[in-house]
C-alpha atoms as a PDB file:
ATOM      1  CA  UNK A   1      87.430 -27.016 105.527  1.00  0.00           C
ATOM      2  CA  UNK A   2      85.239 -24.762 107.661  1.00  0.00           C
ATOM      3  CA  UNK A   3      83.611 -25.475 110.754  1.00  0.00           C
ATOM      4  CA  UNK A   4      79.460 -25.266 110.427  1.00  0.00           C
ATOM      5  CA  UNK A   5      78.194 -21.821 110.840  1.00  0.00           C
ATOM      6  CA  UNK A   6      75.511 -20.203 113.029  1.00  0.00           C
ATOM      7  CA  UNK A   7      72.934 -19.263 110.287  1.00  0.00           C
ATOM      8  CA  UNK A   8      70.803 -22.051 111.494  1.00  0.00           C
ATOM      9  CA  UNK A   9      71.524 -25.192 110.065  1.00  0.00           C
ATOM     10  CA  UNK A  10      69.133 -28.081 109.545  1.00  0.00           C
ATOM     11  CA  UNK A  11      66.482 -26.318 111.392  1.00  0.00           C
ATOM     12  CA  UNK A  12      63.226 -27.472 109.792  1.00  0.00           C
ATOM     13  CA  UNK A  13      60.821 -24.828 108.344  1.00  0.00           C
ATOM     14  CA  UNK A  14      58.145 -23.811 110.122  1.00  0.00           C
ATOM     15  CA  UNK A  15      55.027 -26.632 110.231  1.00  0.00           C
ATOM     16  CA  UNK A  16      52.884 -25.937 107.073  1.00  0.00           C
ATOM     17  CA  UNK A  17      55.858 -23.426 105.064  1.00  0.00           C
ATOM     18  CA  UNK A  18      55.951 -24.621 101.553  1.00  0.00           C
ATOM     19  CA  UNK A  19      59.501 -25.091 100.210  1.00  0.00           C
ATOM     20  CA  UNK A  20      60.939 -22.148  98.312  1.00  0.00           C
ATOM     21  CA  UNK A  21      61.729 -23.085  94.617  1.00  0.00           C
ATOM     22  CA  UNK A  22      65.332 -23.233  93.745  1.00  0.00           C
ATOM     23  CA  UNK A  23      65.186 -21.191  90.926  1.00  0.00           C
ATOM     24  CA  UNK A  24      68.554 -19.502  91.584  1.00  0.00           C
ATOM     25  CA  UNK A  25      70.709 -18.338  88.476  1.00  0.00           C
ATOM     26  CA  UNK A  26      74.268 -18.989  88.379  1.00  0.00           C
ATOM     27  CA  UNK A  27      77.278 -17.344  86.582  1.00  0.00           C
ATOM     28  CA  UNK A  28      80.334 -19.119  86.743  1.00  0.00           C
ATOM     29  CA  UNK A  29      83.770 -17.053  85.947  1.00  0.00           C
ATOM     30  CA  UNK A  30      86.201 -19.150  86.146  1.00  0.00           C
ATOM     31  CA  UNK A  31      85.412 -22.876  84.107  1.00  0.00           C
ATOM     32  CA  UNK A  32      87.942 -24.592  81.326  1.00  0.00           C
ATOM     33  CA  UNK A  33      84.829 -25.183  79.233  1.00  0.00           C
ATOM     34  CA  UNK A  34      87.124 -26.195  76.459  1.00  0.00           C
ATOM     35  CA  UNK A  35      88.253 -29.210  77.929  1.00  0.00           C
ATOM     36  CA  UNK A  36      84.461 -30.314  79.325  1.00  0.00           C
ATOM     37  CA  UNK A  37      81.690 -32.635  77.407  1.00  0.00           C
ATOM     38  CA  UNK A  38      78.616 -31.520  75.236  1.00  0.00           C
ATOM     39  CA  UNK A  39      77.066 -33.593  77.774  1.00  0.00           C
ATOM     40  CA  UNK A  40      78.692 -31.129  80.701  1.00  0.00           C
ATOM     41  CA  UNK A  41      77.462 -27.854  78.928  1.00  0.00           C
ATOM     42  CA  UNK A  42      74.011 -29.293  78.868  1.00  0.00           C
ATOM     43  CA  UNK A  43      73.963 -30.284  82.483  1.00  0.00           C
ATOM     44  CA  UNK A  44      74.569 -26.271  82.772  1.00  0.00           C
ATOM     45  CA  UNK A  45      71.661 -25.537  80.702  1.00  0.00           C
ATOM     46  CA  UNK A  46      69.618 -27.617  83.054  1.00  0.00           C
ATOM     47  CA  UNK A  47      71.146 -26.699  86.371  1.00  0.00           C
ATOM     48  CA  UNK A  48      70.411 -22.795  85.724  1.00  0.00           C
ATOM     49  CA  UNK A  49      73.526 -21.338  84.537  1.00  0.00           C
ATOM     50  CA  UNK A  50      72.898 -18.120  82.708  1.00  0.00           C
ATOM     51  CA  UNK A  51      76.978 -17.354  81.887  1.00  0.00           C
ATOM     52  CA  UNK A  52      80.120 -19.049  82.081  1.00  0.00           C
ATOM     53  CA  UNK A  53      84.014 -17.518  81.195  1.00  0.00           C
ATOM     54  CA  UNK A  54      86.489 -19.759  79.256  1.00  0.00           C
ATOM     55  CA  UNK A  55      89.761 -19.385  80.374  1.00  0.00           C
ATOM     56  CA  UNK A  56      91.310 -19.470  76.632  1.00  0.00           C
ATOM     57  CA  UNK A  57      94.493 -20.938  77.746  1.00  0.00           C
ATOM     58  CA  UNK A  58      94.037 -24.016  79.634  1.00  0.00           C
ATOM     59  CA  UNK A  59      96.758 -26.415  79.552  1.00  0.00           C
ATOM     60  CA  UNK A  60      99.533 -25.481  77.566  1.00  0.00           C
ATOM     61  CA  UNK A  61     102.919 -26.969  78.858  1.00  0.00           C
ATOM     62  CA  UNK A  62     104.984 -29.093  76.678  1.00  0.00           C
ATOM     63  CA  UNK A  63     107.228 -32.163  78.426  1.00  0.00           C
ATOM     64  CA  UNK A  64     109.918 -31.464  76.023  1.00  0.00           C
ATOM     65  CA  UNK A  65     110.408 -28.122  74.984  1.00  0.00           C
ATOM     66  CA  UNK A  66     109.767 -24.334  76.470  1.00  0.00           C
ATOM     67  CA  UNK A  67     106.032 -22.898  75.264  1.00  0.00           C
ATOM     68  CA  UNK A  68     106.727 -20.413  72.996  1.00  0.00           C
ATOM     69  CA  UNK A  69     104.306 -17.240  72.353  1.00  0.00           C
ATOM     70  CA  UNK A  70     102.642 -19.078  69.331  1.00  0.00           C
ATOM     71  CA  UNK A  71     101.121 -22.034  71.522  1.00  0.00           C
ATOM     72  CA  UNK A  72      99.054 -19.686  73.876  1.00  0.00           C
ATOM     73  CA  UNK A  73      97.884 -17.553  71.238  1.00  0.00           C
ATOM     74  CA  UNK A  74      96.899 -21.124  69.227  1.00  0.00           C
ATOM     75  CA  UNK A  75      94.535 -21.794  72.408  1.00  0.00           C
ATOM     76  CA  UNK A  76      92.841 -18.031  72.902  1.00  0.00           C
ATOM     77  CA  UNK A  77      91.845 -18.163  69.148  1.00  0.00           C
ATOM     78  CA  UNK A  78      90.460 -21.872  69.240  1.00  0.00           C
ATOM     79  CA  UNK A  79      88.736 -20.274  72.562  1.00  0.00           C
ATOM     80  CA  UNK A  80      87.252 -17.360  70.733  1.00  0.00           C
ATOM     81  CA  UNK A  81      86.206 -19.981  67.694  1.00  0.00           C
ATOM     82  CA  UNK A  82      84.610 -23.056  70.059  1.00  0.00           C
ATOM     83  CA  UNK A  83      82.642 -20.103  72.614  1.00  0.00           C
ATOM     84  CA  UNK A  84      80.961 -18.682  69.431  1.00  0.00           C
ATOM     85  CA  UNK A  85      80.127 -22.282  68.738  1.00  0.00           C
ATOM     86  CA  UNK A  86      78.917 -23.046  72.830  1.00  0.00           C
ATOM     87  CA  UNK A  87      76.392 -20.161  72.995  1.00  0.00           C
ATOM     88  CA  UNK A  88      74.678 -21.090  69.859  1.00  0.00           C
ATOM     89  CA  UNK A  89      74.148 -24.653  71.004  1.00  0.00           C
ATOM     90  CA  UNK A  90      73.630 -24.264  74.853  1.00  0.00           C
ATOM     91  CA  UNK A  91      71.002 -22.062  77.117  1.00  0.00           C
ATOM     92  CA  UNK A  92      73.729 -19.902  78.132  1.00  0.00           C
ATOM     93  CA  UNK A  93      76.111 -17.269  77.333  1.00  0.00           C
ATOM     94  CA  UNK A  94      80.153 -18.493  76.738  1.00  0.00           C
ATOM     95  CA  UNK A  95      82.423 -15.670  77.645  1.00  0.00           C
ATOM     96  CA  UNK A  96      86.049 -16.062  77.419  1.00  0.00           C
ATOM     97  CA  UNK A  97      89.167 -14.740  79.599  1.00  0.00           C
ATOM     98  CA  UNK A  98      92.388 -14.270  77.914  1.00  0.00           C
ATOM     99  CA  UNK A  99      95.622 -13.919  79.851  1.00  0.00           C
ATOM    100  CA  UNK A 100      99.301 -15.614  79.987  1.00  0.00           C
ATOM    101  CA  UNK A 101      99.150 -17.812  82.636  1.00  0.00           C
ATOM    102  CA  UNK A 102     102.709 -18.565  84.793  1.00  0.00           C
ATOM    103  CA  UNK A 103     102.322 -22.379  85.651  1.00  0.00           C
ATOM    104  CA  UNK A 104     104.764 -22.642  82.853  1.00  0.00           C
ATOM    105  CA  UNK A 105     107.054 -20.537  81.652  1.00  0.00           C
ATOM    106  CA  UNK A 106     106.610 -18.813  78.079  1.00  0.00           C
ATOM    107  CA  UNK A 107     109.877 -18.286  76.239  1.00  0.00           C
ATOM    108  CA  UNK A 108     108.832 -15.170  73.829  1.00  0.00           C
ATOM    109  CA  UNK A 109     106.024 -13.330  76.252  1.00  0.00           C
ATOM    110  CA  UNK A 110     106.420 -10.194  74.871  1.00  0.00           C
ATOM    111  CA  UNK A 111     105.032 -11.458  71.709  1.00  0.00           C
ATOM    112  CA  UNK A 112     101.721 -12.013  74.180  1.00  0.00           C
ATOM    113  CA  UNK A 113     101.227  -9.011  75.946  1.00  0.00           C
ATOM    114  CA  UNK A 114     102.232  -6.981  72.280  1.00  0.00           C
ATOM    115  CA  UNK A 115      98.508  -8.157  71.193  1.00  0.00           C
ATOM    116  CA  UNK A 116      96.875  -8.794  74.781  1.00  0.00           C
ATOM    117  CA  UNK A 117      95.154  -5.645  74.409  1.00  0.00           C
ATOM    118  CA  UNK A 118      93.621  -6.378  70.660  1.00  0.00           C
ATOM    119  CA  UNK A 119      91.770  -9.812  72.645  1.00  0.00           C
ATOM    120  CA  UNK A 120      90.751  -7.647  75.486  1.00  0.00           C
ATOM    121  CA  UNK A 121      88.924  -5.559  72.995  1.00  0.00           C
ATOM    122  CA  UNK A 122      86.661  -8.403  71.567  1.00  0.00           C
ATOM    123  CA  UNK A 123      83.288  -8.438  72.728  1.00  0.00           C
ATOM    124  CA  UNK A 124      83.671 -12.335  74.094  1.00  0.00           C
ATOM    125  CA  UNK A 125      86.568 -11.223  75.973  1.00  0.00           C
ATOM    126  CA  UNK A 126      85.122 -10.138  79.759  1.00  0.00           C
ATOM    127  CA  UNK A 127      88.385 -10.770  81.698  1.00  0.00           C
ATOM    128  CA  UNK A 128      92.224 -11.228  81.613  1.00  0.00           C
ATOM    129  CA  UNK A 129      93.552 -14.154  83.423  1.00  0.00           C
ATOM    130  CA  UNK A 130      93.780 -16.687  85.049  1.00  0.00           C
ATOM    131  CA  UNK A 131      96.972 -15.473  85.932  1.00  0.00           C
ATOM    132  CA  UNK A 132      99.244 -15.026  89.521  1.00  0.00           C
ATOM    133  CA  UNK A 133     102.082 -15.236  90.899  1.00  0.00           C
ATOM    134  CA  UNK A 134     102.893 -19.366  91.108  1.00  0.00           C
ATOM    135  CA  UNK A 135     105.535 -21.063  93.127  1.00  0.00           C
ATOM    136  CA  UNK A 136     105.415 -24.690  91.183  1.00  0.00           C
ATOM    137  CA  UNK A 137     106.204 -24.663  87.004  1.00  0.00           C
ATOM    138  CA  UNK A 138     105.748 -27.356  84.547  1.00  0.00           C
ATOM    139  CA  UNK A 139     108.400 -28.588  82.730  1.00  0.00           C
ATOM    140  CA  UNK A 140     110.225 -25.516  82.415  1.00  0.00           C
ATOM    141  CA  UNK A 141     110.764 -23.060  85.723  1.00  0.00           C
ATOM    142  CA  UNK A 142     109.174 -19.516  85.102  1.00  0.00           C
ATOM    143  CA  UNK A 143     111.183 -17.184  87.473  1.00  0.00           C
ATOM    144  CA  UNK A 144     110.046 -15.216  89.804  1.00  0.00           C
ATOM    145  CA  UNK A 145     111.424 -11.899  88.781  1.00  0.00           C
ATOM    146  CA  UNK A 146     109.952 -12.785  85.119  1.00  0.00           C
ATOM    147  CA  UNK A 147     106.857 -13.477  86.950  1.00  0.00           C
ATOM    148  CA  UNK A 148     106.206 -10.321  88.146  1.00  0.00           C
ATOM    149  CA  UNK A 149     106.956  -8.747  85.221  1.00  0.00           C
ATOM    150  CA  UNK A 150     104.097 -10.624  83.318  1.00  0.00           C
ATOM    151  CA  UNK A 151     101.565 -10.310  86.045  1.00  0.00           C
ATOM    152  CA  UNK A 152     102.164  -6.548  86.421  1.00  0.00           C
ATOM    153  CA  UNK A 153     101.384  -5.867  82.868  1.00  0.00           C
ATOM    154  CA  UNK A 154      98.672  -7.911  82.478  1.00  0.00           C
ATOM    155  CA  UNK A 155      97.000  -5.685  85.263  1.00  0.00           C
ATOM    156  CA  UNK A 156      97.934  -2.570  83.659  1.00  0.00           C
ATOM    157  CA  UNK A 157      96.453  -3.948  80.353  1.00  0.00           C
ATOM    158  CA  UNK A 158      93.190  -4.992  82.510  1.00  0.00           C
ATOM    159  CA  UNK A 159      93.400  -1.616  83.620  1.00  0.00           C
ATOM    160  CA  UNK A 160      93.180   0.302  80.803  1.00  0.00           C
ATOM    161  CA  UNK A 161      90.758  -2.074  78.769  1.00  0.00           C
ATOM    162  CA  UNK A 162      88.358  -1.839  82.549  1.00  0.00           C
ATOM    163  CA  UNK A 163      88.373  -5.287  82.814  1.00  0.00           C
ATOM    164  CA  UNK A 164      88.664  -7.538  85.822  1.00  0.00           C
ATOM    165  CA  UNK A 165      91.197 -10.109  85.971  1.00  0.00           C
ATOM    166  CA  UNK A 166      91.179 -13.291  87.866  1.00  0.00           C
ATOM    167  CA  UNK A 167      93.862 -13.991  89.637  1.00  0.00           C
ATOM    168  CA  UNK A 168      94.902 -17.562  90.274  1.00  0.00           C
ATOM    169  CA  UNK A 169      96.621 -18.385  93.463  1.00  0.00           C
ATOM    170  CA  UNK A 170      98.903 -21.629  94.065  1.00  0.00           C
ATOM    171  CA  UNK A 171      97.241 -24.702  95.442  1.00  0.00           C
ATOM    172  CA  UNK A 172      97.833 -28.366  95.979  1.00  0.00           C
ATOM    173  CA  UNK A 173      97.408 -29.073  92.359  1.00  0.00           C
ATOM    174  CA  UNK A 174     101.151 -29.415  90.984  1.00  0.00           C
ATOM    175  CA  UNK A 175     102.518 -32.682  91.942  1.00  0.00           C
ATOM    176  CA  UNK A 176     102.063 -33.196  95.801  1.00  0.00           C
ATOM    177  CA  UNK A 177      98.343 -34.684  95.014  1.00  0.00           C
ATOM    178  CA  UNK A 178      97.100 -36.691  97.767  1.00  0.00           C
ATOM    179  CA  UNK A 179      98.025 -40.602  96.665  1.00  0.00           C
ATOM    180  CA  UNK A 180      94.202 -41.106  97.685  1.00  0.00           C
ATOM    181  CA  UNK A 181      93.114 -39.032  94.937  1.00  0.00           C
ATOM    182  CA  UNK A 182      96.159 -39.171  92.343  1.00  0.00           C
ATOM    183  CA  UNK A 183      93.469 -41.107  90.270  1.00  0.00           C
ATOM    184  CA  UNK A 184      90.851 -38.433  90.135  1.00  0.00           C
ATOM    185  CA  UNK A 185      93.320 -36.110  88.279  1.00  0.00           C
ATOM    186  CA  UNK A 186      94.956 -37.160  85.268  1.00  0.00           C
ATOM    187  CA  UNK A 187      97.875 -34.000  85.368  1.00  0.00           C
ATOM    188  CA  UNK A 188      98.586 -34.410  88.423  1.00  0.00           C
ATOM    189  CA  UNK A 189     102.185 -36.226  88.068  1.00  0.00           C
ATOM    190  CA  UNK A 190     105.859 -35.716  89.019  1.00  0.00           C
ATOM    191  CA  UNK A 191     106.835 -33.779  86.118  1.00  0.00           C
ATOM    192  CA  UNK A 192     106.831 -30.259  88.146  1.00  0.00           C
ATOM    193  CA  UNK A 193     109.866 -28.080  89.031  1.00  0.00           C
ATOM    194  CA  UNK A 194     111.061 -27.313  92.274  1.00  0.00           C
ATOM    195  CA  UNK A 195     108.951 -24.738  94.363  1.00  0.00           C
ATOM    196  CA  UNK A 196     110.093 -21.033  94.324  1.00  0.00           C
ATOM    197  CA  UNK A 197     108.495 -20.256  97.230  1.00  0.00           C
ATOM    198  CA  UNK A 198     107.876 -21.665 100.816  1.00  0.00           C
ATOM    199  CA  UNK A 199     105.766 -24.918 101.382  1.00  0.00           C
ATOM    200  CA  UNK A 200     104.373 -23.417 104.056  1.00  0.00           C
ATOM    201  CA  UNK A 201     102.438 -20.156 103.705  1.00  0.00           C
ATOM    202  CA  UNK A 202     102.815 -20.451  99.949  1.00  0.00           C
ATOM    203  CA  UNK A 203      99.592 -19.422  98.637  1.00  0.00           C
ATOM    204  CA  UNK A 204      99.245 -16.740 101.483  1.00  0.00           C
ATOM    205  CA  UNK A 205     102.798 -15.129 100.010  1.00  0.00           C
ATOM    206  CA  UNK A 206     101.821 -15.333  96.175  1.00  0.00           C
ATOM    207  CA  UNK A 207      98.289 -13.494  96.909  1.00  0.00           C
ATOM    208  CA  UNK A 208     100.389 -10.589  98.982  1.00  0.00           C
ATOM    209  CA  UNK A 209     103.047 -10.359  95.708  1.00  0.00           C
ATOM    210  CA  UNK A 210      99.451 -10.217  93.389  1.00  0.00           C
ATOM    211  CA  UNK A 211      98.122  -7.405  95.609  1.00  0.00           C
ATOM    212  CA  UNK A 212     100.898  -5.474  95.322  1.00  0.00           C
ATOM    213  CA  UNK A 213     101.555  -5.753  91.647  1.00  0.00           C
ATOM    214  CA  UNK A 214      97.969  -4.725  91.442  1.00  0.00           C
ATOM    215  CA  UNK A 215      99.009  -1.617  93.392  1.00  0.00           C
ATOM    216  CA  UNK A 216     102.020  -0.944  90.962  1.00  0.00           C
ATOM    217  CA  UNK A 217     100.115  -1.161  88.118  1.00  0.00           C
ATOM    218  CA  UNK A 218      97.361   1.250  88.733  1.00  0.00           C
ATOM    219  CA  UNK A 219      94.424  -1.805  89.172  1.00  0.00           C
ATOM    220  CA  UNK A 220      91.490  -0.759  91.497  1.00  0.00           C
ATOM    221  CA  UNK A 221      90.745  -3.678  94.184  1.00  0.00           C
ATOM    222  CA  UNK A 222      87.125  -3.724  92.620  1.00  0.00           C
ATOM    223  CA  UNK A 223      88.596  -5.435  89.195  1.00  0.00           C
ATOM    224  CA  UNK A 224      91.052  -7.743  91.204  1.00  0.00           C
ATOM    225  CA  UNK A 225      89.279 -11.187  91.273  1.00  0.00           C
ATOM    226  CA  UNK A 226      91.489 -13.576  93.937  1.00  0.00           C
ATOM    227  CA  UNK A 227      90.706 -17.401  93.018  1.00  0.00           C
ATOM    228  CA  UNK A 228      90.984 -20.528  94.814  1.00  0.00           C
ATOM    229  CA  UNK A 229      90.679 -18.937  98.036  1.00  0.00           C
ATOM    230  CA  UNK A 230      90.712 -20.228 101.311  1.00  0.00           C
ATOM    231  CA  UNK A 231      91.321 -20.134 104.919  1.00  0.00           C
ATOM    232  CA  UNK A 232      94.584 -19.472 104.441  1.00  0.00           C
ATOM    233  CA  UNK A 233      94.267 -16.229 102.655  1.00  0.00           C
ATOM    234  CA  UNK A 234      90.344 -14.898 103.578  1.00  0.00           C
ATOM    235  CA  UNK A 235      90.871 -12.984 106.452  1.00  0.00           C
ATOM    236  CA  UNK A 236      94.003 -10.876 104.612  1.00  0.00           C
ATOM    237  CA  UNK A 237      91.922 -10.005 101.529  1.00  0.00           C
ATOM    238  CA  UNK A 238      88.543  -9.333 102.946  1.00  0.00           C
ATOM    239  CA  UNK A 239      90.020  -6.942 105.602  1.00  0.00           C
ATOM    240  CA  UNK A 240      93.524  -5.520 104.110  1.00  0.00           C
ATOM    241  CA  UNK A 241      91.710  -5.229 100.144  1.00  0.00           C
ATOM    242  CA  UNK A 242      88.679  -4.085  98.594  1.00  0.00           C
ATOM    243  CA  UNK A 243      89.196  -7.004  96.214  1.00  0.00           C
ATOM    244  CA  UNK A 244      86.846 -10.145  95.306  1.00  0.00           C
ATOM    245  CA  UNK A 245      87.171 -13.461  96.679  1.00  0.00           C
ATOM    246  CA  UNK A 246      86.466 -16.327  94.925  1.00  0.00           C
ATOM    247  CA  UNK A 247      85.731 -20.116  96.031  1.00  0.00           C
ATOM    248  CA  UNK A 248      86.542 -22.669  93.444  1.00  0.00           C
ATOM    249  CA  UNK A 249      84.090 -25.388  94.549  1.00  0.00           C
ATOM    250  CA  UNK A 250      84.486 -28.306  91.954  1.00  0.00           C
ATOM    251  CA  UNK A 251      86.757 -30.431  93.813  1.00  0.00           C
ATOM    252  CA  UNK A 252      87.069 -30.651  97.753  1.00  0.00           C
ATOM    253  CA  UNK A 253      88.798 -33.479  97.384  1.00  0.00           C
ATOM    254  CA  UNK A 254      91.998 -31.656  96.205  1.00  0.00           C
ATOM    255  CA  UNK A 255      91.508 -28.189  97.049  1.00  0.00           C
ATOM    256  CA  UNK A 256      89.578 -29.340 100.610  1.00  0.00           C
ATOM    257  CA  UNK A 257      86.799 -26.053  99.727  1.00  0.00           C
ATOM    258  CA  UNK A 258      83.328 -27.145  99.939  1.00  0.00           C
ATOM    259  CA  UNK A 259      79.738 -24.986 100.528  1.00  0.00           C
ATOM    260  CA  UNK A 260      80.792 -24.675 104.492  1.00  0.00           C
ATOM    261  CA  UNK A 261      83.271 -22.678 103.646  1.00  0.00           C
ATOM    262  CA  UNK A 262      81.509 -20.232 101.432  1.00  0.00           C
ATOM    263  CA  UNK A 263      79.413 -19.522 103.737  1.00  0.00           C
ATOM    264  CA  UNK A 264      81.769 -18.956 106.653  1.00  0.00           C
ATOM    265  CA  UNK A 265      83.225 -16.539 104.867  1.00  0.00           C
ATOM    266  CA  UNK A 266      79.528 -15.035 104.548  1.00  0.00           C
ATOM    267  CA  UNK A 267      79.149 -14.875 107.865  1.00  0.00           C
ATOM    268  CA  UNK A 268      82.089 -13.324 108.766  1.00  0.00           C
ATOM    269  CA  UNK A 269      82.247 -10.898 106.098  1.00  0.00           C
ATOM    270  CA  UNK A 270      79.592 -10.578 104.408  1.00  0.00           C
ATOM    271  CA  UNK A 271      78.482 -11.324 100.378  1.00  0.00           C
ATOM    272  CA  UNK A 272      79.238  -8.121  98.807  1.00  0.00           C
ATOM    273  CA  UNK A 273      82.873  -9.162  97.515  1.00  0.00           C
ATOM    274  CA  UNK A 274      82.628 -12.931  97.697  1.00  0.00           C
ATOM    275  CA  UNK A 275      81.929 -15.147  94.326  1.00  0.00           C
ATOM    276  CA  UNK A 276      81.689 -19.197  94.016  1.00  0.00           C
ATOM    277  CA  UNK A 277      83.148 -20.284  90.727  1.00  0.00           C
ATOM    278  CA  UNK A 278      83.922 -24.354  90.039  1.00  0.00           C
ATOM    279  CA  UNK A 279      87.597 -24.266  87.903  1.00  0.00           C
ATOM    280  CA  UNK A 280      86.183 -27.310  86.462  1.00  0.00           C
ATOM    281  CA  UNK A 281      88.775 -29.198  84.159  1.00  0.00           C
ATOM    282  CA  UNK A 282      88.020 -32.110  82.062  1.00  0.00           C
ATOM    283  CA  UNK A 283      91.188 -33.595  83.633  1.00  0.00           C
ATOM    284  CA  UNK A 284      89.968 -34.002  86.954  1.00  0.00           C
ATOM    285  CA  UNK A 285      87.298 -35.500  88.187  1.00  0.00           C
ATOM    286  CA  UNK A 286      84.487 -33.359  88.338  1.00  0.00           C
ATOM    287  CA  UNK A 287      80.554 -32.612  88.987  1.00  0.00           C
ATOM    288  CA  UNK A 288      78.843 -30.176  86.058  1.00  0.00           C
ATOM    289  CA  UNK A 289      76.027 -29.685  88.939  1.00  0.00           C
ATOM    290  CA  UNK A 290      78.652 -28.569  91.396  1.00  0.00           C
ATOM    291  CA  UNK A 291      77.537 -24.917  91.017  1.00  0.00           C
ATOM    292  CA  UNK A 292      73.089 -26.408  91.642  1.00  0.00           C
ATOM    293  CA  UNK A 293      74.526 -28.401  94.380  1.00  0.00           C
ATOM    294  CA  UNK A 294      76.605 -25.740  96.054  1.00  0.00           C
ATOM    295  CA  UNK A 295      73.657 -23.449  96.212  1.00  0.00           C
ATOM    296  CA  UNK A 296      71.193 -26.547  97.431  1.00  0.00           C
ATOM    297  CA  UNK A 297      73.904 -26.572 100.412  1.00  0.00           C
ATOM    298  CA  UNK A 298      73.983 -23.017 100.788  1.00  0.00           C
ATOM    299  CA  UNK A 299      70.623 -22.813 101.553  1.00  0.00           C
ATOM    300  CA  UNK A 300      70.527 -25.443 103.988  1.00  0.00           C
ATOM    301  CA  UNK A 301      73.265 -24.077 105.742  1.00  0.00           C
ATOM    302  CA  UNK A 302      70.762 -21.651 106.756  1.00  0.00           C
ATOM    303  CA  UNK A 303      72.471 -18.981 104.599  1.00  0.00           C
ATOM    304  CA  UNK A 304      69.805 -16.104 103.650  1.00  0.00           C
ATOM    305  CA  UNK A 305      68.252 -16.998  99.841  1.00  0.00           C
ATOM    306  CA  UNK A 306      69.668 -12.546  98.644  1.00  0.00           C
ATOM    307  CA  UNK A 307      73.010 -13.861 100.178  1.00  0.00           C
ATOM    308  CA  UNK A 308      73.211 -17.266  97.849  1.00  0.00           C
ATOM    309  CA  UNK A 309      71.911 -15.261  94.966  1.00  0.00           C
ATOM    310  CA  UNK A 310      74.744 -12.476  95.042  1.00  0.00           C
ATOM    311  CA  UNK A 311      77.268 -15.037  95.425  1.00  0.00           C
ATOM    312  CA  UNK A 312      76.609 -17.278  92.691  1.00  0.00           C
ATOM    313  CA  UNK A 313      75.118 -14.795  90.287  1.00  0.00           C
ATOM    314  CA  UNK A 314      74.892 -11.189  90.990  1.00  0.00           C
ATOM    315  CA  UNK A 315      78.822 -10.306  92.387  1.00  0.00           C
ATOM    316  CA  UNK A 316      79.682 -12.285  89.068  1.00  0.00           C
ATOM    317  CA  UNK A 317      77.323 -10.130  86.841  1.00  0.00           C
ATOM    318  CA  UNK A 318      78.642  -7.131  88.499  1.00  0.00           C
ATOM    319  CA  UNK A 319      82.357  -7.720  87.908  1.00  0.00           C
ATOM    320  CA  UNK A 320      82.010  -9.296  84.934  1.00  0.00           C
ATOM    321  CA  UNK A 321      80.302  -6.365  83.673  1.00  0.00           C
ATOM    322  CA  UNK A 322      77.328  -8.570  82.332  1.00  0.00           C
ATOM    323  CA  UNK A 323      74.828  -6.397  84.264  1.00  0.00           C
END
């Protein structure tokens, strides 16, 4: 978690300065809506939210048997079916992101990216993912070779639909939960296969194997969306990539991301490329006012009001082509 910043924390406003409204929008791009309450999606409507993107396939592991082509496909068109339903009953707009994701491994794929292209056409449909390179499979190990393969066609299908993808990078989500917190998340047992790559510098090595698949497939930085960031992997995309960088606020007690280090990130590079989603999953304990509350801390970090807004609701517009 990042140390406070500089932008002038808990200095009181001048004597006699009325407080600003918080009246900032929100977009979140990254959300498993599916899995979340009617009583979640109207604590959205009341907390500002103007858009948020499905990710169509959520969880979609078996503990017996490999996932086979039919199951994902099952779960993007009951995400297509329930967002037409969401936007109809809510105060915002449901988008939806379709993609193969690689925390488990999919034993007819091809089948996937055959008709990938057909989803990305639909006008719900505003991103591929979330997928990545991962390190840590359930049930069933999804190599690392095969990997690649999957990843680097999903960009080149992003590519030539002009769609961003969001790119989900490993975390401390598959097994190795903190025994503090194995409560708080209800998938987060032992049933996980052995890493692929390094326990150390693990999330660091899968976002370098994403940014050059990105390369290989012809996928301009500007539609490359890297998730879950954090210290760990800031510094390499904000100065060696012109891609996005994404903070996944919904639970610091896993992840260890909170507000402070949004906007350390801020103030070291800037908020043209940086976006807050919340990954929130009805699975883990979670806070449907994450995104208000984020931005309430934000703010009285000290970070400048055009600075909050771009980060929470204009970068997301932009790259989610909602503008």
């Amino acid at each position: 978690m990042a140390e406070p910043t500089r932008f002038g924390i808990g200095e009181p406003p001048a004597s006699g300065t009325p407080p600003e409204p918080v009246d900032v929008p929100w977009i979140d791009v990254h959300q498993h809506t599916q899995s979340l309450s009617w009583n979640d999606r109207e604590r959205f409507d009341l907390a500002g939210c103007r858009a948020a993107v499905m990710i169509a396939a959520g969880y979609y592991w078996a503990p017996y048997r490999p996932v086979r082509a039919a199951d994902v496909r099952f779960l993007w068109d009951d995400a297509l079916r329930r967002g037409a339903a969401f936007d109809h009953r809510h105060f915002y707009e449901q988008y939806v992101a379709v993609g193969v994701h690689t925390w488990a491994g999919v034993t007819d794929v091809e089948e996937l990216l055959a008709v990938l292209p057909e989803y990305c056409a639909h006008d719900r449909v505003v991103a591929v993912g979330e997928t990545g390179i991962e390190s840590t499979h359930h049930t069933t190990a999804f190599p690392l070779e095969e990997q690649r393969d999957v990843v680097r066609e999903q960009f080149a299908i992003a590519r030539e639909a002009g769609l961003p993808v969001l790119v989900h990078t490993p975390g401390s989500s598959k097994g190795d939960v903190d025994p503090r917190h194995a409560r708080r998340y209800e998938e987060g047992n032992r049933n996980f296969t052995a890493p692929l790559l390094p326990t150390e510098g693990t999330k660091r090595e899968a976002v370098e194997m994403d940014v050059e698949l990105a390369e290989e497939a012809g996928l301009a930085d500007e539609q490359v969306v890297i998730d879950h960031a954090d210290d760990t992997v800031r510094e390499f995309v904000m100065e060696n990539t012109g891609c996005h960088l994404a903070y996944s606020v919904s639970a610091p007690w896993l992840r260890g991301v909170d507000a402070r280090d949004v906007a350390a990130a801020i103030e070291a590079h800037g908020s043209d490329r940086i976006l807050v989603d919340t990954d929130l999953i009805g699975a883990m304990e979670h806070d449907p006012f994450v995104m208000k509350r984020t931005i309430l801390d934000l703010l009285a970090l000290g970070v400048p009001r055009e600075a909050v807004r771009a980060v929470v609701y204009e970068n997301p517009r932009r790259v989610l082509g909602l503008e």
